[in-house]
Protein backbone atom coordinates (compact mmCIF):
# COMPACT_ATOMS: atom_id res chain seq x y z
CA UNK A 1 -34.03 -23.57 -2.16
CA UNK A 2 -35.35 -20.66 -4.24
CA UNK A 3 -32.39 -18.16 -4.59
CA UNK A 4 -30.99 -18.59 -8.26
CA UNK A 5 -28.01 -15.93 -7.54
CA UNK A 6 -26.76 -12.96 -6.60
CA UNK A 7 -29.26 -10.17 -7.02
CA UNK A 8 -26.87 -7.07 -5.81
CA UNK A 9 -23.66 -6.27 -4.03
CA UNK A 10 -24.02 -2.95 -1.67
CA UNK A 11 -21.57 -1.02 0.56
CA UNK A 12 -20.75 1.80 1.57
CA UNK A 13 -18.40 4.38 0.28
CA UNK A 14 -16.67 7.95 1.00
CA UNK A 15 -17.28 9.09 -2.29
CA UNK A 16 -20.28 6.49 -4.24
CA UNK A 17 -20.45 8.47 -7.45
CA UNK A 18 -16.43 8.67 -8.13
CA UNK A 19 -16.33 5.17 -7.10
CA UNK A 20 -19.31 3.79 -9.47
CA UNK A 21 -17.66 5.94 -12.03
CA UNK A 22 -14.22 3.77 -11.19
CA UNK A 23 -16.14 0.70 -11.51
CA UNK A 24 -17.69 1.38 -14.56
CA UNK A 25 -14.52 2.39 -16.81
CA UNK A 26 -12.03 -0.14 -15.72
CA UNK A 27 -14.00 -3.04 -15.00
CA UNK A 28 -17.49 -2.26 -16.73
CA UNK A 29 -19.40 -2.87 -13.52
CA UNK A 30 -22.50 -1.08 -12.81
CA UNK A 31 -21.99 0.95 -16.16
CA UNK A 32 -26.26 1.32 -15.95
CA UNK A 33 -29.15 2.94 -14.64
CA UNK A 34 -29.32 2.43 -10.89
CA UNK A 35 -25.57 0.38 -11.29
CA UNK A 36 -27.71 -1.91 -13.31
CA UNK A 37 -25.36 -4.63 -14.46
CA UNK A 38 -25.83 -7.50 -16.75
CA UNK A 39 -23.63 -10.36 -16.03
CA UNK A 40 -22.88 -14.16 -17.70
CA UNK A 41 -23.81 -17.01 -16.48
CA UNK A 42 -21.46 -18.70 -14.31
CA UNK A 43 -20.16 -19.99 -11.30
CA UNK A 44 -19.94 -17.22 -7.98
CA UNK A 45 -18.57 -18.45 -4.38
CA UNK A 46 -20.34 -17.61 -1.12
CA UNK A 47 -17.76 -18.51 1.55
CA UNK A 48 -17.27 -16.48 4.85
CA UNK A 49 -13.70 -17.24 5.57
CA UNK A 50 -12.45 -17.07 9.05
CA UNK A 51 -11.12 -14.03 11.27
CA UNK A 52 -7.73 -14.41 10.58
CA UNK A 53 -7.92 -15.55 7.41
CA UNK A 54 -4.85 -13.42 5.66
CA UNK A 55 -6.71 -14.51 1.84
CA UNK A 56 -7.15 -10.68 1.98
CA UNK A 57 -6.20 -7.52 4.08
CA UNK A 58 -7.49 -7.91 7.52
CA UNK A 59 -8.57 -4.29 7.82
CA UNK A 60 -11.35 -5.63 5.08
CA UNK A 61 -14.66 -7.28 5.95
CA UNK A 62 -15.10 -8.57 2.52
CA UNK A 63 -13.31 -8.75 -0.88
CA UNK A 64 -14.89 -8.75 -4.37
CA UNK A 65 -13.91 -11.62 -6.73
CA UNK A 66 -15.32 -10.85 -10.28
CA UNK A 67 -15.16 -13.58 -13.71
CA UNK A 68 -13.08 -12.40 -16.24
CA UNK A 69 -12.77 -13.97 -19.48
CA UNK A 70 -9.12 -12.75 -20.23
CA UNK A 71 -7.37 -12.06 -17.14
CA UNK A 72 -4.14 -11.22 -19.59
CA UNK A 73 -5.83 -8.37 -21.81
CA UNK A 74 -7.76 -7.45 -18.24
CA UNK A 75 -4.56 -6.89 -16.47
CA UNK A 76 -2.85 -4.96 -19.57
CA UNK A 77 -5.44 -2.54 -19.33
CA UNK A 78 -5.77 -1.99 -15.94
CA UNK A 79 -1.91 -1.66 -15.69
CA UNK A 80 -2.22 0.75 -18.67
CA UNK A 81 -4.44 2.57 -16.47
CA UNK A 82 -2.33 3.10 -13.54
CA UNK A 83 -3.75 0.72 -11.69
CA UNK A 84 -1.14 -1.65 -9.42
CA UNK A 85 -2.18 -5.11 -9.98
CA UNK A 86 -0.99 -7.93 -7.91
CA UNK A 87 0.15 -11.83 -9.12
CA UNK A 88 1.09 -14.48 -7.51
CA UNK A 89 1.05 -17.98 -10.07
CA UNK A 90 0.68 -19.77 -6.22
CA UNK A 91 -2.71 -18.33 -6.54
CA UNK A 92 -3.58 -19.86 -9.58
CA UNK A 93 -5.40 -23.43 -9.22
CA UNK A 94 -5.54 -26.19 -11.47
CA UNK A 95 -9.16 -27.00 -12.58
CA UNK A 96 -10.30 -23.68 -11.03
CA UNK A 97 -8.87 -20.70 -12.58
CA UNK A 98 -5.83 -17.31 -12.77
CA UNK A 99 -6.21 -14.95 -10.56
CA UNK A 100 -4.99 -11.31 -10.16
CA UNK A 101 -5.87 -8.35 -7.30
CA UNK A 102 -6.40 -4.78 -7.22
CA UNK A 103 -8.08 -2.59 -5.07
CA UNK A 104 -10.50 0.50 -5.80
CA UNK A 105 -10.03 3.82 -5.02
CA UNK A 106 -11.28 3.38 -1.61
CA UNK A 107 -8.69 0.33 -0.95
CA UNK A 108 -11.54 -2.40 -1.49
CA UNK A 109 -9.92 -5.48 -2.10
CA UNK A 110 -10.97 -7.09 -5.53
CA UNK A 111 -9.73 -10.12 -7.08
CA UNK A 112 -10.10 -11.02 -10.91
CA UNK A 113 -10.41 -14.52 -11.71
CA UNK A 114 -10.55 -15.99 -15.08
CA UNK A 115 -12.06 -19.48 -14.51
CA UNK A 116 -10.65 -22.64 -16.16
CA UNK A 117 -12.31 -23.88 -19.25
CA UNK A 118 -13.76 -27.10 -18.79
């Protein structure tokens, strides 16, 4: 088809240098020049979900999911952070993964997934 992945992810925000400043210390996102980021190789899911979907707050058009590779030492250090992170083991699927949420300064929903090994 010709597209071999995501090339950028770009909203808007109230305040983008606190918030790429945000992203950069606790998750390591966008840490370069121009919120140059280098990433692993690995699955990413494109899925529009519906309306009314309630997967995550419906005052949200989007949420970010990012690949972690140890959603236990991730969460430890957010937490240690101050940041309120959310679990739920109903989230976590057999054959696909763990998953934990936070939101940014802003309230942007993200989700941290740590896929299973195959």
């Amino acid at each position: 088809m010709g597209v071999t992945g995501i090339g950028g992810f770009f909203f808007r925000a109230k305040n983008p240098e606190a918030l790429s400043a945000w992203y950069s210390e606790h998750l390591g996102v966008g840490a370069g020049e121009h919120g140059h980021w280098e990433t692993a190789a690995g699955a990413s899911v494109f899925a529009p979900f519906p309306e009314t979907s309630d997967y995550f707050p419906a005052d949200r058009a989007f949420m970010l999911n990012l690949r972690v590779d140890d959603i236990d030492a991730m969460c430890e250090r957010l937490h240690t952070a101050g940041i309120e992170i959310s679990t739920d083991p109903a989230w976590d699927i057999p054959g696909v993964g763990r998953f934990a949420r936070i939101h940014d300064p802003e309230g942007n929903p993200i989700e941290l997934w740590q896929p299973d090994q195959a």
